[in-house]
N, C-alpha and C. Protein backbone atom coordinates (compact mmCIF):
# COMPACT_ATOMS: atom_id res chain seq x y z
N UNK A 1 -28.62 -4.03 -13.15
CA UNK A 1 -28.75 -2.71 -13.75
C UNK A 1 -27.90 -2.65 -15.01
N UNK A 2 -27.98 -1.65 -15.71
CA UNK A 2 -27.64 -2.02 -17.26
C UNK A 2 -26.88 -0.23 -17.19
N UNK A 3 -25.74 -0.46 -17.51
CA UNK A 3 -24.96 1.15 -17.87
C UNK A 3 -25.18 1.46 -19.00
N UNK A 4 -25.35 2.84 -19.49
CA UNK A 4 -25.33 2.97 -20.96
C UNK A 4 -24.23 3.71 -21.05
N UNK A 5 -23.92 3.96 -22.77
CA UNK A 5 -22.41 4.42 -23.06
C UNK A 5 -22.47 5.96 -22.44
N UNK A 6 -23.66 6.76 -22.37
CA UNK A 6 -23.44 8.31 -21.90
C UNK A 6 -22.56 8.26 -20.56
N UNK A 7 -23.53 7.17 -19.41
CA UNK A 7 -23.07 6.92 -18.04
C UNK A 7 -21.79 6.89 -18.31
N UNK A 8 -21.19 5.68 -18.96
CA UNK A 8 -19.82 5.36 -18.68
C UNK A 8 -19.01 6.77 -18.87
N UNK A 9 -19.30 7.15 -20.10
CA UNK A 9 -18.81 8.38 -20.36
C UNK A 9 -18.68 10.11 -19.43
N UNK A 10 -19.76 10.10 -18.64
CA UNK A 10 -19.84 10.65 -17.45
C UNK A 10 -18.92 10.28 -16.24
N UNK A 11 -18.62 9.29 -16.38
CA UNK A 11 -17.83 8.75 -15.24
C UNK A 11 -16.16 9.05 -15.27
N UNK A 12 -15.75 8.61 -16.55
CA UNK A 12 -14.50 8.40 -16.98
C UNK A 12 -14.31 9.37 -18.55
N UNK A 13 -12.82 9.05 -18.57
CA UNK A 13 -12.93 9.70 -19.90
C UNK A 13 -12.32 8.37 -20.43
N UNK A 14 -13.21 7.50 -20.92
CA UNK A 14 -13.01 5.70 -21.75
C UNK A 14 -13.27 6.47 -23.44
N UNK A 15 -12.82 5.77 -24.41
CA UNK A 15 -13.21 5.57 -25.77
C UNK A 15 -13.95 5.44 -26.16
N UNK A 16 -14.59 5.51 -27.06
CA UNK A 16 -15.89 4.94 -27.44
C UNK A 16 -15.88 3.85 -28.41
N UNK A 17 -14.44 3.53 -28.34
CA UNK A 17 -13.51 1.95 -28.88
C UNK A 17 -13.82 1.21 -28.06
N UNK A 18 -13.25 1.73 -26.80
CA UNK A 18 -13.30 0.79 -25.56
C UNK A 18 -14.56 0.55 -24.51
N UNK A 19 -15.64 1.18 -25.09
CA UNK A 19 -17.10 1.27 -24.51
C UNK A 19 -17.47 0.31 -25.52
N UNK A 20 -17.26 0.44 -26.64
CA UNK A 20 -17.70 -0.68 -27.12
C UNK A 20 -17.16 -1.86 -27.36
N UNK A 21 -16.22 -2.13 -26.86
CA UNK A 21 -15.74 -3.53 -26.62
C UNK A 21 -16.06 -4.18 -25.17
N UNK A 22 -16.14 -3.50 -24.26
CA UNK A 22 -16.20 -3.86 -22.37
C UNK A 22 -17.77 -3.79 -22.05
N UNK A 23 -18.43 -2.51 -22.52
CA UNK A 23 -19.82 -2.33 -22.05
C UNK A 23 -20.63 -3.58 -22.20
N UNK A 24 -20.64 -3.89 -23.13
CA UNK A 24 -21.65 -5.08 -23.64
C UNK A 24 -21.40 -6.37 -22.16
N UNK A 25 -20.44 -6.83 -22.15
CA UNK A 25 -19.95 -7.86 -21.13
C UNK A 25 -20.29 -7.47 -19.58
N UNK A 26 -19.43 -5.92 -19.17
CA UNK A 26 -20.16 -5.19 -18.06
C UNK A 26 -21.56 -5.52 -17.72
N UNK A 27 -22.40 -4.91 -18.56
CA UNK A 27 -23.76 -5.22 -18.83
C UNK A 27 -24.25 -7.05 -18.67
N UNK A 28 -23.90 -7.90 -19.16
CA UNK A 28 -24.44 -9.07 -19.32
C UNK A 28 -24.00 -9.80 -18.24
N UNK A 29 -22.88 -9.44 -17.49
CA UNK A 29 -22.60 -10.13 -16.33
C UNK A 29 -23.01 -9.84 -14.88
N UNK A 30 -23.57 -8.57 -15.05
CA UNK A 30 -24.18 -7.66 -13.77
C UNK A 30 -25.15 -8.21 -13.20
N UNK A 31 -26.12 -8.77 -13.28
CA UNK A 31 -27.20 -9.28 -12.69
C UNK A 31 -26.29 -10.94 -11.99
N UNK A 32 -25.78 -11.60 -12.85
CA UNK A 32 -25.13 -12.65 -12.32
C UNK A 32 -24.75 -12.46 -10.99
N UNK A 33 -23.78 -11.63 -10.57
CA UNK A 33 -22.92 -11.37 -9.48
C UNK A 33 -24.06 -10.21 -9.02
N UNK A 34 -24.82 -10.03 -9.19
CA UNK A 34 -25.43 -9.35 -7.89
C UNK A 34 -25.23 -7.56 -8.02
N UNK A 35 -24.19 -7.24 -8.90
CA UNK A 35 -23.91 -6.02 -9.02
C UNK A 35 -25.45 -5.58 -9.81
N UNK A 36 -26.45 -4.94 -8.93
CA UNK A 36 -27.90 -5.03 -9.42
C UNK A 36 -28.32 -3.10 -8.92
N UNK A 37 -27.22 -2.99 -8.06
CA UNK A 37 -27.67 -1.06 -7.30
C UNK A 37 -26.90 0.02 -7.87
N UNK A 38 -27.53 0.90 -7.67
CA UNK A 38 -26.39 1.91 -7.90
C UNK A 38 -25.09 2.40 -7.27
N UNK A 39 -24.88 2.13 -5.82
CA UNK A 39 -23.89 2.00 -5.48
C UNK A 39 -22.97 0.64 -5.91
N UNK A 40 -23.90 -0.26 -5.75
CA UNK A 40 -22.33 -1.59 -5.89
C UNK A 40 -21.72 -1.01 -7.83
N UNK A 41 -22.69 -0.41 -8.87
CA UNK A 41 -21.85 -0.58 -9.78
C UNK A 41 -21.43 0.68 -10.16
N UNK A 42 -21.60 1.49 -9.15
CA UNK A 42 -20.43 2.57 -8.99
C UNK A 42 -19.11 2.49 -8.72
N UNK A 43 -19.33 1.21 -7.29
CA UNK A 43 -18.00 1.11 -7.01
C UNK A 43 -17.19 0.05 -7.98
N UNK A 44 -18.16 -0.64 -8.96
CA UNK A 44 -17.22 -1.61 -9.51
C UNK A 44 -16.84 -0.95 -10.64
N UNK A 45 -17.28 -0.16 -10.93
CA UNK A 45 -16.89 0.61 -12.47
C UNK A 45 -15.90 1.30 -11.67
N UNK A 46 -15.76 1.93 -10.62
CA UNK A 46 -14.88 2.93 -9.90
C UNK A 46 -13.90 1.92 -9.84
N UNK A 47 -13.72 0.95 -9.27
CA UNK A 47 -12.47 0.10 -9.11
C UNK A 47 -11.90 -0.40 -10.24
N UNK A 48 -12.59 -1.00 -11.23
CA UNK A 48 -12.19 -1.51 -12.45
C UNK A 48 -11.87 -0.45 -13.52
N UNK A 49 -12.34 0.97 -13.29
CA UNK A 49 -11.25 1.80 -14.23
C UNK A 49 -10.09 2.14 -13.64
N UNK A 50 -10.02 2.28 -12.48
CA UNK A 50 -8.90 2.49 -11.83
C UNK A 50 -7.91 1.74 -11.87
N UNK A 51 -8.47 0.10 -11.85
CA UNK A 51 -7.52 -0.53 -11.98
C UNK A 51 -6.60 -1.09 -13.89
N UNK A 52 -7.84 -0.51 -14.20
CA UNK A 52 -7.59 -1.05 -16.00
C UNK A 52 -7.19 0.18 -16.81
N UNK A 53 -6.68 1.38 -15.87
CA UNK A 53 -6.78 2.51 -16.79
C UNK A 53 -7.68 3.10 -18.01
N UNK A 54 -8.72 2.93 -17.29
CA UNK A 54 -9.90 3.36 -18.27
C UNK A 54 -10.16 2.46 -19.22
N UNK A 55 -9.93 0.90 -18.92
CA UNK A 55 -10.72 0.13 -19.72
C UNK A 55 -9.11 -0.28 -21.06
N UNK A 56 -8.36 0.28 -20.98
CA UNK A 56 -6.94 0.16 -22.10
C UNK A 56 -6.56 -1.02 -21.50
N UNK A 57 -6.23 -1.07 -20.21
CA UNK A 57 -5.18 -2.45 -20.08
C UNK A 57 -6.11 -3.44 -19.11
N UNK A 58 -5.57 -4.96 -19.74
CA UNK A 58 -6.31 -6.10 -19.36
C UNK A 58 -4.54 -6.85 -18.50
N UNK A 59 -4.14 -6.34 -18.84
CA UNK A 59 -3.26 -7.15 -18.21
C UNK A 59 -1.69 -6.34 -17.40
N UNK A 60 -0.91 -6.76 -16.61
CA UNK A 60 -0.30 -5.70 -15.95
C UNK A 60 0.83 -5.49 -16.57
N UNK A 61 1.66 -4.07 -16.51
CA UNK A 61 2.62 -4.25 -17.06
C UNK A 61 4.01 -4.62 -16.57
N UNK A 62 4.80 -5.32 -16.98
CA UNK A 62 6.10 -5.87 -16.68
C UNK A 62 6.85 -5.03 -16.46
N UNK A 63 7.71 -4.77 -15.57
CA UNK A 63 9.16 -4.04 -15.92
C UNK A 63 9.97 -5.34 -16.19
N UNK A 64 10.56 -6.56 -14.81
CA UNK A 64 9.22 -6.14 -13.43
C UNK A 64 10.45 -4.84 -12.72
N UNK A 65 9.36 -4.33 -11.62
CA UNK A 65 9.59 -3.42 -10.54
C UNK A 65 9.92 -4.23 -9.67
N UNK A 66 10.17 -3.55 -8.54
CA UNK A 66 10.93 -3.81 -7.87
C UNK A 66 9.52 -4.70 -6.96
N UNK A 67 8.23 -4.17 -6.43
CA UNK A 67 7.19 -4.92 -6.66
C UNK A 67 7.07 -6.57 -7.31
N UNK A 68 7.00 -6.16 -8.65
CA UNK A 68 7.17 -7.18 -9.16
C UNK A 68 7.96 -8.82 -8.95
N UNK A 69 9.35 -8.15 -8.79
CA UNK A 69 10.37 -9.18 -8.22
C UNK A 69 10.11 -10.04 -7.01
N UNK A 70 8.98 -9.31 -6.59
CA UNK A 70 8.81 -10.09 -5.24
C UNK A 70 8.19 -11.09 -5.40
N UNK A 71 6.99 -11.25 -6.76
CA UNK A 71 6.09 -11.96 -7.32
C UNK A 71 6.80 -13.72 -7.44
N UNK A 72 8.62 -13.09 -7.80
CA UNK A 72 8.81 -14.42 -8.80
C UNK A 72 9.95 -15.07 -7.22
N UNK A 73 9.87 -16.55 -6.77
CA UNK A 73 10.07 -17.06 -5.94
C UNK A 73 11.68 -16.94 -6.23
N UNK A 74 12.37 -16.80 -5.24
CA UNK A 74 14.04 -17.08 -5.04
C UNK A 74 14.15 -18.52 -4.40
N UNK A 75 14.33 -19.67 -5.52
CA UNK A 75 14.88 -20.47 -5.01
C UNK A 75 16.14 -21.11 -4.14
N UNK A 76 16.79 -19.83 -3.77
CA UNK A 76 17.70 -20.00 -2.42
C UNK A 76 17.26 -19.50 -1.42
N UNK A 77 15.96 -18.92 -1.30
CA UNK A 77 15.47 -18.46 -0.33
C UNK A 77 14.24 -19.17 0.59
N UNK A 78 14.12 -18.97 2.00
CA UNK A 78 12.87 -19.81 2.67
C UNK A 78 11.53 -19.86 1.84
N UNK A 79 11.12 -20.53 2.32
CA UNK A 79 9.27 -21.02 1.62
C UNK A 79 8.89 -21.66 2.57
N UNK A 80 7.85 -21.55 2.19
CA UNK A 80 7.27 -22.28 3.36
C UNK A 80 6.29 -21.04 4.50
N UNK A 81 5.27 -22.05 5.48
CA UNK A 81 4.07 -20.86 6.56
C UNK A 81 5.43 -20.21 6.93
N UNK A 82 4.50 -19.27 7.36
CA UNK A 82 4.88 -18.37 8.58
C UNK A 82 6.09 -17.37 7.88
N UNK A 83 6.33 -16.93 6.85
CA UNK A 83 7.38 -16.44 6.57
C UNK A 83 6.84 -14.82 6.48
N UNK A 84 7.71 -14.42 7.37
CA UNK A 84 7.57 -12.90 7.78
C UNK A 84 7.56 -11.30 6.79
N UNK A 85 7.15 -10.52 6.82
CA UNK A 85 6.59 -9.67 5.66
C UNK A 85 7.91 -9.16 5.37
N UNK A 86 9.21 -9.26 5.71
CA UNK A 86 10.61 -9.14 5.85
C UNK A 86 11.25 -9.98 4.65
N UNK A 87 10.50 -11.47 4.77
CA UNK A 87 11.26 -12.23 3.78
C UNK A 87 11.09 -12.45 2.35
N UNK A 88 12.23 -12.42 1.52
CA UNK A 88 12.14 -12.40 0.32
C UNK A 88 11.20 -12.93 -0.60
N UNK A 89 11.03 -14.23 -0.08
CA UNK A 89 9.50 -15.22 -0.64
C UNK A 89 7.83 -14.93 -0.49
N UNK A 90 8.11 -14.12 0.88
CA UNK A 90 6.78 -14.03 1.38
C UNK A 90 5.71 -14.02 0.36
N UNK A 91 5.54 -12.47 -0.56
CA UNK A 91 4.69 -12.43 -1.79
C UNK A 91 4.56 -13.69 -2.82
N UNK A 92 5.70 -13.81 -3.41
CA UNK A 92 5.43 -15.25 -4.18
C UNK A 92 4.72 -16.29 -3.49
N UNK A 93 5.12 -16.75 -2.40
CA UNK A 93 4.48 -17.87 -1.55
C UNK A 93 2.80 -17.29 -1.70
N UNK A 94 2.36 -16.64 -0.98
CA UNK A 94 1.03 -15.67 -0.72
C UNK A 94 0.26 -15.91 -2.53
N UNK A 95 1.01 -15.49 -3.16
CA UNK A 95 0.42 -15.60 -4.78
C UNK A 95 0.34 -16.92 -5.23
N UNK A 96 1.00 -17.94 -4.65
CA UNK A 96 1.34 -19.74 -5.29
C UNK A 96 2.49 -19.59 -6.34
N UNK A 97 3.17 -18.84 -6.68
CA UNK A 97 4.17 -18.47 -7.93
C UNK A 97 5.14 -19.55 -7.24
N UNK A 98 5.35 -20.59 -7.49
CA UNK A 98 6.09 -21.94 -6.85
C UNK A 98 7.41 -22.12 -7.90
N UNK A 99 7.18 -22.18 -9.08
CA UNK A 99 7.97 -22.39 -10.31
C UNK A 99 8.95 -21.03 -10.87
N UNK A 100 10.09 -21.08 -10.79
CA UNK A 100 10.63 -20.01 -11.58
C UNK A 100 9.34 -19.57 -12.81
N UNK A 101 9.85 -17.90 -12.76
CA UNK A 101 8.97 -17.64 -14.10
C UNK A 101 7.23 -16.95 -13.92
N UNK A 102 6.78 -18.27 -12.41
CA UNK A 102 5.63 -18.17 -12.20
C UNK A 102 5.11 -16.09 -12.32
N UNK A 103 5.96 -15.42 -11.59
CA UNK A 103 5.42 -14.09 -11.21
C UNK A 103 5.23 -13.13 -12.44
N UNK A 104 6.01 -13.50 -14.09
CA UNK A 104 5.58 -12.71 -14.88
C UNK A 104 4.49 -13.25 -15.70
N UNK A 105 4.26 -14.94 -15.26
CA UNK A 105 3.35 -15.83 -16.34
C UNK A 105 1.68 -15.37 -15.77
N UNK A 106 1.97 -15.37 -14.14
CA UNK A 106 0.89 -15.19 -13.78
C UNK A 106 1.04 -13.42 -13.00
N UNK A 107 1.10 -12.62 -13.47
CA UNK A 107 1.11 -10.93 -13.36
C UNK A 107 -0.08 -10.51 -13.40
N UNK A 108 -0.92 -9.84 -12.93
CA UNK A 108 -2.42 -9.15 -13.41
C UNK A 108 -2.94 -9.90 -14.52
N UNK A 109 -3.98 -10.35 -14.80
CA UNK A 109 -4.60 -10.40 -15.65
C UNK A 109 -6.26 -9.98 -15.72
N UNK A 110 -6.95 -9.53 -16.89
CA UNK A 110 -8.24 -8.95 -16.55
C UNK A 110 -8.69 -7.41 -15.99
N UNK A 111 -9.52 -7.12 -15.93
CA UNK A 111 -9.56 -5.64 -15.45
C UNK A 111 -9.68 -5.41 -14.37
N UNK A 112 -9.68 -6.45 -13.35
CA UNK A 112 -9.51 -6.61 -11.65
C UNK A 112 -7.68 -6.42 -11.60
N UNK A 113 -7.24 -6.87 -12.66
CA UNK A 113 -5.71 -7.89 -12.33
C UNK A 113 -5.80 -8.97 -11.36
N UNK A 114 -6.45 -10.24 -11.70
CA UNK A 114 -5.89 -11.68 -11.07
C UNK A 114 -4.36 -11.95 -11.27
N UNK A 115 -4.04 -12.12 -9.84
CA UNK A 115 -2.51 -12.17 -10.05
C UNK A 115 -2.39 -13.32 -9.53
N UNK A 116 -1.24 -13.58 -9.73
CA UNK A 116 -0.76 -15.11 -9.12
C UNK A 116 -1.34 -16.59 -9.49
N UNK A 117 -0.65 -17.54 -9.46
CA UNK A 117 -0.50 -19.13 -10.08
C UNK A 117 -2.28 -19.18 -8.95
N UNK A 118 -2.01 -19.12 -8.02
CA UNK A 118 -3.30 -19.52 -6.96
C UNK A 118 -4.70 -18.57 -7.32
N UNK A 119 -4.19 -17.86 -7.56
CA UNK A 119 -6.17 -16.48 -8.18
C UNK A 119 -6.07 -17.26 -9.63
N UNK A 120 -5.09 -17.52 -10.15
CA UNK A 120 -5.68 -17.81 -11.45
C UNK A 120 -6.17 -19.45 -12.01
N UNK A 121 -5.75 -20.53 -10.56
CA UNK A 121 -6.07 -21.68 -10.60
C UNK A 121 -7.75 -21.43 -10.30
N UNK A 122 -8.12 -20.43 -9.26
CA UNK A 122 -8.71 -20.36 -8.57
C UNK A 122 -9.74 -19.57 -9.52
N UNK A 123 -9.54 -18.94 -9.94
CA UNK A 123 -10.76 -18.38 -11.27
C UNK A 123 -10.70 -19.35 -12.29
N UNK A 124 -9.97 -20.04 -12.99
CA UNK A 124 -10.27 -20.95 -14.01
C UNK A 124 -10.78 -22.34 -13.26
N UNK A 125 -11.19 -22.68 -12.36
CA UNK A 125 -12.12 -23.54 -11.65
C UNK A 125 -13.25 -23.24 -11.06
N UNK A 126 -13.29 -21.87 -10.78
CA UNK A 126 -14.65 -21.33 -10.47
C UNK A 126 -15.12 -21.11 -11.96
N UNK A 127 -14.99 -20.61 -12.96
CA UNK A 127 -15.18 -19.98 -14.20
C UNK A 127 -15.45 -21.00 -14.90
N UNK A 128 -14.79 -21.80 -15.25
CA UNK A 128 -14.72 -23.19 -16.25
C UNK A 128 -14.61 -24.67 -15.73
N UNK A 129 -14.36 -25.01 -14.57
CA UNK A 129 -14.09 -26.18 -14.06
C UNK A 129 -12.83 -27.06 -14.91
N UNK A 130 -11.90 -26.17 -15.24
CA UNK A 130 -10.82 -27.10 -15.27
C UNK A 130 -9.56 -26.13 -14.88
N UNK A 131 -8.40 -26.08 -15.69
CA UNK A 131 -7.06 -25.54 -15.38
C UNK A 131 -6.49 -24.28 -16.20
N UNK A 132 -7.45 -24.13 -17.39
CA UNK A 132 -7.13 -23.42 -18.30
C UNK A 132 -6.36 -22.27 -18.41
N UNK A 133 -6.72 -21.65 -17.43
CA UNK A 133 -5.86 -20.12 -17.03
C UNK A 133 -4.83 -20.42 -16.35
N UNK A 134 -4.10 -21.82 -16.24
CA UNK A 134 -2.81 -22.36 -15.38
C UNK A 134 -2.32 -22.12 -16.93
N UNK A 135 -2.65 -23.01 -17.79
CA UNK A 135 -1.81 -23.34 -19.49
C UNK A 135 -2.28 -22.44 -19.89
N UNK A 136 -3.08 -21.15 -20.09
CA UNK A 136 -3.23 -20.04 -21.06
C UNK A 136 -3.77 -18.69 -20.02
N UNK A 137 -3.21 -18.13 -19.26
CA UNK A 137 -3.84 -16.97 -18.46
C UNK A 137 -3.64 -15.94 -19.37
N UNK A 138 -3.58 -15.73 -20.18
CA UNK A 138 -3.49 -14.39 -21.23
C UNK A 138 -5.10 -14.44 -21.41
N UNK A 139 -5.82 -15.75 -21.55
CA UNK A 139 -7.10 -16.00 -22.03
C UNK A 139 -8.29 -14.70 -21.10
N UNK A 140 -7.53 -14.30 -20.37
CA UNK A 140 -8.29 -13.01 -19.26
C UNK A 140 -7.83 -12.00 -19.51
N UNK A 141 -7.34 -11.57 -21.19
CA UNK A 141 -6.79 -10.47 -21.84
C UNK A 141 -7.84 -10.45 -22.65
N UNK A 142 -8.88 -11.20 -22.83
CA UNK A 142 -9.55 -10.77 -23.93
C UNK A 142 -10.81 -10.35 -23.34
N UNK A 143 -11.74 -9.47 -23.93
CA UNK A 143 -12.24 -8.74 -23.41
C UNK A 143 -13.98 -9.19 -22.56
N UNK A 144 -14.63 -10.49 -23.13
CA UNK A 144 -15.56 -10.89 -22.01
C UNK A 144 -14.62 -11.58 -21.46
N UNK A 145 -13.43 -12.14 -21.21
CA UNK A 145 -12.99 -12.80 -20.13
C UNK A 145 -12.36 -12.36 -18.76
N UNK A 146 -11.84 -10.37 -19.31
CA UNK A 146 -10.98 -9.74 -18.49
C UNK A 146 -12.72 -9.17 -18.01
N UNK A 147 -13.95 -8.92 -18.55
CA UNK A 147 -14.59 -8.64 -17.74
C UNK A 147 -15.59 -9.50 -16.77
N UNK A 148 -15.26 -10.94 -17.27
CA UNK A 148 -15.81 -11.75 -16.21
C UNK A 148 -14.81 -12.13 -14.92
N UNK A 149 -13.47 -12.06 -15.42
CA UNK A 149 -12.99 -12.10 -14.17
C UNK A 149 -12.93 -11.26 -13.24
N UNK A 150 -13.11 -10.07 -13.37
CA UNK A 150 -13.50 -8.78 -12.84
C UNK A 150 -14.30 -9.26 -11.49
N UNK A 151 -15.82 -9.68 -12.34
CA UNK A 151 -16.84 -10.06 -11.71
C UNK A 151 -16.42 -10.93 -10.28
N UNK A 152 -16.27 -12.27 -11.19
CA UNK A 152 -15.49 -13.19 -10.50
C UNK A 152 -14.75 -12.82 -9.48
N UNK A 153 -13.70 -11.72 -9.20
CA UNK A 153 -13.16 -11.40 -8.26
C UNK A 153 -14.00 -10.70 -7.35
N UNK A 154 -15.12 -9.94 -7.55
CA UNK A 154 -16.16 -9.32 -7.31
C UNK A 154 -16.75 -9.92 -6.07
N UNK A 155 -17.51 -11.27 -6.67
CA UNK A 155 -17.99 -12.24 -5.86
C UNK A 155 -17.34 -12.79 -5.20
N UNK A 156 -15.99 -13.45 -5.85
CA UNK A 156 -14.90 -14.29 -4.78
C UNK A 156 -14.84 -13.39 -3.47
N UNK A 157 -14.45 -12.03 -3.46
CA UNK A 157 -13.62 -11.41 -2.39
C UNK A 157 -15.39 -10.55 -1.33
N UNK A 158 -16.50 -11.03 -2.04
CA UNK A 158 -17.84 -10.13 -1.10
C UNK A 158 -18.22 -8.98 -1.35
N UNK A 159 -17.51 -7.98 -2.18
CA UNK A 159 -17.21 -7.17 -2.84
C UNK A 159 -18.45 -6.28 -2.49
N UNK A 160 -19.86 -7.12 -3.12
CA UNK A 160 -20.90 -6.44 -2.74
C UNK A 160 -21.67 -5.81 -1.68
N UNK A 161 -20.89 -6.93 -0.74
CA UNK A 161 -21.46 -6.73 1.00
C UNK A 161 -20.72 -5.09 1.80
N UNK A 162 -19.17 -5.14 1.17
CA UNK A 162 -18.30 -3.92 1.42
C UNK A 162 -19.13 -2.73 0.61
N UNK A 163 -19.30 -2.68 -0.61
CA UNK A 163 -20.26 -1.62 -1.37
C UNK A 163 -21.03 -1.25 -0.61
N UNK A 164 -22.20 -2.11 -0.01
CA UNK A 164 -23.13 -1.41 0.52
C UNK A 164 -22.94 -1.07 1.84
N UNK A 165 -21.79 -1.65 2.30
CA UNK A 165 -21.86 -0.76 4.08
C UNK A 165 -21.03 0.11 4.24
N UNK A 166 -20.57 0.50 5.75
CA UNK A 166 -20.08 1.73 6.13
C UNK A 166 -18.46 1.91 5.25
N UNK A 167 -18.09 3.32 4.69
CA UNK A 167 -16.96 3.36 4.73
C UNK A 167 -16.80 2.66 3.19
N UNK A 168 -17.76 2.22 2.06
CA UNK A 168 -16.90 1.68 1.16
C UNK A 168 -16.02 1.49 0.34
N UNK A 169 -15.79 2.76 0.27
CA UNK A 169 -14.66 3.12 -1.15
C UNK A 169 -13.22 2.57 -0.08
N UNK A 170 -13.08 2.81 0.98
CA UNK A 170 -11.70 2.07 1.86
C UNK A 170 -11.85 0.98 1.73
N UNK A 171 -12.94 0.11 1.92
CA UNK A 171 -13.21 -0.90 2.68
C UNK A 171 -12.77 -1.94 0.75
N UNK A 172 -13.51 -1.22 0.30
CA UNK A 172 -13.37 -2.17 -1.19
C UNK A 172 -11.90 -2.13 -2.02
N UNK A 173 -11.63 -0.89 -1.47
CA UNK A 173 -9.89 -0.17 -2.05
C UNK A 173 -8.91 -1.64 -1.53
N UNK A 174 -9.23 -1.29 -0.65
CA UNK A 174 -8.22 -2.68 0.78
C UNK A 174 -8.47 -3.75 0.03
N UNK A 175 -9.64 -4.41 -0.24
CA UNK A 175 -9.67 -5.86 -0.59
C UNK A 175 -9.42 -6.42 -1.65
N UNK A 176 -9.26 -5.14 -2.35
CA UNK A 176 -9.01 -5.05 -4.44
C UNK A 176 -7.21 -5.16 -4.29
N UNK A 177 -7.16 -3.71 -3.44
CA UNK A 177 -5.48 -3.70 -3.65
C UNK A 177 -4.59 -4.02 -2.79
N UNK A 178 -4.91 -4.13 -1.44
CA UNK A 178 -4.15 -4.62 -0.38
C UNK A 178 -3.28 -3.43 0.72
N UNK A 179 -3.93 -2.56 -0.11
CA UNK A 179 -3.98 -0.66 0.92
C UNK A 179 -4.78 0.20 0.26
N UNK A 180 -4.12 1.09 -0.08
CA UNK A 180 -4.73 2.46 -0.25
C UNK A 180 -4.24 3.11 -1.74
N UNK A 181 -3.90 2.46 -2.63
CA UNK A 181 -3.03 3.02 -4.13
C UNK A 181 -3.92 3.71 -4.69
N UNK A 182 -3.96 4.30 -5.28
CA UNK A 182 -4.76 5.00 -6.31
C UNK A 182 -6.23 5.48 -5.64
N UNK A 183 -6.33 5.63 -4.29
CA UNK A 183 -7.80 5.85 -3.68
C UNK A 183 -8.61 7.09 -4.36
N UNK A 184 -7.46 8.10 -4.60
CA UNK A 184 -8.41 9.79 -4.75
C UNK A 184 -8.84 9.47 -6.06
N UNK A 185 -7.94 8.28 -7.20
CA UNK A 185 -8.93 8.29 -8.24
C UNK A 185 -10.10 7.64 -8.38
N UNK A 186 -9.79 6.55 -7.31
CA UNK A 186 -11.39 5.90 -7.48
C UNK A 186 -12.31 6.31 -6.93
N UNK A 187 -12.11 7.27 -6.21
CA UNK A 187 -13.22 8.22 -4.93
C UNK A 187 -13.44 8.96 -5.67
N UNK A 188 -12.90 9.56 -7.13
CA UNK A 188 -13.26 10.35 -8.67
C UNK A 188 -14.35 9.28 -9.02
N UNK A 189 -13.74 8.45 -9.24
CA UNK A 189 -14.68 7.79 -10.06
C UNK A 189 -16.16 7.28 -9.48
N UNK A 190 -16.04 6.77 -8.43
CA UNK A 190 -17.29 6.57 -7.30
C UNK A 190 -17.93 7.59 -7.02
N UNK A 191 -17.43 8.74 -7.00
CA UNK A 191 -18.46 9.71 -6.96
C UNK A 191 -19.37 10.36 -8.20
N UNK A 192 -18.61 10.20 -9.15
CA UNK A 192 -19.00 10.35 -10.92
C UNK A 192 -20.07 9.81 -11.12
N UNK A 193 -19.32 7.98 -10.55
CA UNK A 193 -20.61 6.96 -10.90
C UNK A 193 -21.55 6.95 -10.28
N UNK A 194 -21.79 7.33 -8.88
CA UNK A 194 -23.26 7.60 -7.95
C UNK A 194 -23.94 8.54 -8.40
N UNK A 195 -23.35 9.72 -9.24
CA UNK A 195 -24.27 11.01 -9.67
C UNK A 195 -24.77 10.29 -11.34
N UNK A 196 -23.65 9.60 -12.08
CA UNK A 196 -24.42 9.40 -13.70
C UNK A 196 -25.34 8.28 -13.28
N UNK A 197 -25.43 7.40 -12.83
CA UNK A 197 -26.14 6.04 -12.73
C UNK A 197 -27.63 6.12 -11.89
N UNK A 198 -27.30 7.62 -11.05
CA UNK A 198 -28.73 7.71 -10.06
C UNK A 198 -29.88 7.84 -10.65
């Protein structure tokens, strides 16, 4: 299915800077991944403004937070399975951030936010078949790349199968963010997008 700039505009309050830099890519990658109904690209426009602030940011921002810190590994601290949601490493380990540094090199990137040394090995081998986003992950700051990885995360995580069944705006919230952050805006936006797109 193909959005036009009114839709988007119905949905969100985006630019018409930033409609015309994202729409075009939105559009050309949609049939690829299956995002083909009106619900699945409700919910992906619903998740991906939510998560990109209306299409402005491709990449996450640094403090770091206190969040954040958890990203970057303490090399005096355990590593390794089994390490409990208690321990300092846990997140870094979970992300692959192995190397000092790793948690601000590899931070959100794209309008999903691919985070971590492991999503971003893991999209630049699904995406390109080599390493590229290991030596340049900014490369998912630019704008068909932050919206193919989008996709990419889309498909990686089933994305489509949660859209169409019971309960989706939770069910897709959970697998994007890992709870419940920002739900009442994307349940704005999912509902916007089921009424402009019908």
């Amino acid at each position: 299915m193909q959005v036009t700039a009114a839709q988007l505009k119905a949905i969100a309050s985006v630019s018409d800077k930033q409609i015309g830099i994202f729409l075009p890519y939105i559009n050309k990658y949609a049939a690829a991944y299956q995002v083909t109904t009106v619900k699945r690209m409700a919910m992906f426009l619903a998740q991906v403004l939510h998560e990109s602030g209306c299409l402005k940011y491709t990449r996450e921002m640094w403090g770091p937070t206190e969040t954040q810190k958890t990203y970057e590994r303490d090399m005096s601290a355990k590593w390794g399975e089994g390490l409990k949601s208690t321990d300092r490493n846990r997140k870094a380990y979970m992300l692959g951030n192995v190397n000092p540094g790793d948690g601000k090199a590899f931070a959100g990137h794209g309008l999903i936010q691919v985070t971590g040394r492991t999503n971003h090995f893991k999209c630049s081998y699904d995406l390109f078949k080599d390493d590229r986003l290991i030596k340049t992950p900014e490369l998912l700051t630019t704008p068909e790349f932050a919206v193919l990885s989008a996709y990419w995360f889309w498909g990686r995580n089933n994305l489509n199968t949660l859209a169409d069944g019971a309960d989706p705006l939770l069910a897709c919230t959970k697998r994007i963010n890992g709870g419940t952050n920002g739900i009442a805006e994307r349940k704005k936006y999912y509902e916007a997008g089921l009424k402009a797109l019908a």
